[in-house]
C-alpha atoms as a PDB file:
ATOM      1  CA  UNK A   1      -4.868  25.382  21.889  1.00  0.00           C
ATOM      2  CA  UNK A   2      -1.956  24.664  19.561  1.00  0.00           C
ATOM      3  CA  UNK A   3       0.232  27.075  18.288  1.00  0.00           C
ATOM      4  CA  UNK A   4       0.700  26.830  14.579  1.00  0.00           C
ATOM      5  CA  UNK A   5       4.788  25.227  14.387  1.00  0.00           C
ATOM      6  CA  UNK A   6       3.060  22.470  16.910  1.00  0.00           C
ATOM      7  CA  UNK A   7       0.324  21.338  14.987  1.00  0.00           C
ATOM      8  CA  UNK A   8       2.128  21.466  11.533  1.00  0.00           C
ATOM      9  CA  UNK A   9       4.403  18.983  13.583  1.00  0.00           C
ATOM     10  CA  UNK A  10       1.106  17.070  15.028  1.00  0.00           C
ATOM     11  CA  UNK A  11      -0.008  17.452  11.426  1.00  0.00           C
ATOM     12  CA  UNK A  12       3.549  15.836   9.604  1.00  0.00           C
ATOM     13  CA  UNK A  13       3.669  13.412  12.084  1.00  0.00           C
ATOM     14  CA  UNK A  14       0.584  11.456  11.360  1.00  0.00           C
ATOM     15  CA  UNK A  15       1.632   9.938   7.748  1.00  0.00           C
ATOM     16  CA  UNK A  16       4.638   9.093   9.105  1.00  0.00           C
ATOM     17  CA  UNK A  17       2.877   7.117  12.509  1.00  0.00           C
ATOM     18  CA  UNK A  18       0.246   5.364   9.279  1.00  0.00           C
ATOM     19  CA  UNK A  19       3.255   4.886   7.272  1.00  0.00           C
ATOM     20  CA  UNK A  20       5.207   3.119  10.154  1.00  0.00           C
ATOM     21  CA  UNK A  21       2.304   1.015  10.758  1.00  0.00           C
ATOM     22  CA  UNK A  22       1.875   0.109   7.089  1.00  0.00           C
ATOM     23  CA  UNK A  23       5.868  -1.159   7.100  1.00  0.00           C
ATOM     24  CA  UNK A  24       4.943  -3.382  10.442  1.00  0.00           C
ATOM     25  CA  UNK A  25       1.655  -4.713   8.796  1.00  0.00           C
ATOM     26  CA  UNK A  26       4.194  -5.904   5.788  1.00  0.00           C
ATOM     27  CA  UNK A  27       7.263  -6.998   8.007  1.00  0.00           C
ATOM     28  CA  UNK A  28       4.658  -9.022   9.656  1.00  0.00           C
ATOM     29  CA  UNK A  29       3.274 -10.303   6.391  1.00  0.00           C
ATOM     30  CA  UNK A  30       7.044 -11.312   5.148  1.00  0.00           C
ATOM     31  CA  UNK A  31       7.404 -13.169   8.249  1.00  0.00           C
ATOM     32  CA  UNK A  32       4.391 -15.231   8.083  1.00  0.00           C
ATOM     33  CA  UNK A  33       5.209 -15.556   4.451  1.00  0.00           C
ATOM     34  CA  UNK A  34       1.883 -14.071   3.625  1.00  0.00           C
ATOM     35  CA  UNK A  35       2.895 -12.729   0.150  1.00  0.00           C
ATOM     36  CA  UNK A  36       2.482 -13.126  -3.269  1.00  0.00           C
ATOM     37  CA  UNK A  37       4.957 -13.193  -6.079  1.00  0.00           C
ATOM     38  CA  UNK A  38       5.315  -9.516  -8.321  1.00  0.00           C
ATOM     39  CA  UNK A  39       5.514 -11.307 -11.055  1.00  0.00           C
ATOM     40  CA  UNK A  40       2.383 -13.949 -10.605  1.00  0.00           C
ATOM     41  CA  UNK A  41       0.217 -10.245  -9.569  1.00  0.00           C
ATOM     42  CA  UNK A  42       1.528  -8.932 -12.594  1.00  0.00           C
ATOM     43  CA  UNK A  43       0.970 -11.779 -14.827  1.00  0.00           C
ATOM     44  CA  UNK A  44      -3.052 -12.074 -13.065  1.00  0.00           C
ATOM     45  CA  UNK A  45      -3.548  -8.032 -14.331  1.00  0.00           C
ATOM     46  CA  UNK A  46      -2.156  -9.140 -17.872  1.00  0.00           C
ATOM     47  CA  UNK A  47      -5.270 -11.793 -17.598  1.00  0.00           C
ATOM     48  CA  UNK A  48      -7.872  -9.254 -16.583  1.00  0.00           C
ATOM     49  CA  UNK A  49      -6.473  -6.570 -19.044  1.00  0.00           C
ATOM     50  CA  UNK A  50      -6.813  -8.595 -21.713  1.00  0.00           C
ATOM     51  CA  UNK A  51     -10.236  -9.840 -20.739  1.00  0.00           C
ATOM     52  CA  UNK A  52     -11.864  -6.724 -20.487  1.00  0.00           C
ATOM     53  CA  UNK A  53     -10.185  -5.269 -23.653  1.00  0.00           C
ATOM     54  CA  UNK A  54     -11.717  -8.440 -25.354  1.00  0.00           C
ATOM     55  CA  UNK A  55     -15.241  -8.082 -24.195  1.00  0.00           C
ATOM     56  CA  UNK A  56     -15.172  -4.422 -25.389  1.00  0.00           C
ATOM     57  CA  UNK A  57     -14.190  -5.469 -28.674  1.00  0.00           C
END
């Protein structure tokens, strides 16, 4: 059995472990230039924004 300051360690530790692996996933990603451009995602939302507020219309 934990005592309580352990597992609100355990309990702080876990997001940073996921968050950790999330960064590696991306550095990974970079590296094998597996990315897309900000501005082409951004520009692709516009689109699909702009689509659906037509079709409501």
């Amino acid at each position: 059995m934990q005592l309580p300051e352990e597992r609100n360690i355990a309990v702080k530790q876990k997001p940073l472990a996921e968050l950790k692996q999330k960064i590696a996933s991306g550095t990974e990603q970079i590296a094998q230039v597996k990315v897309t451009d900000g501005e082409l995602i951004f520009t692709r939302l516009q689109e699909k924004i702009g689509l659906i507020s037509e079709s409501k219309e």
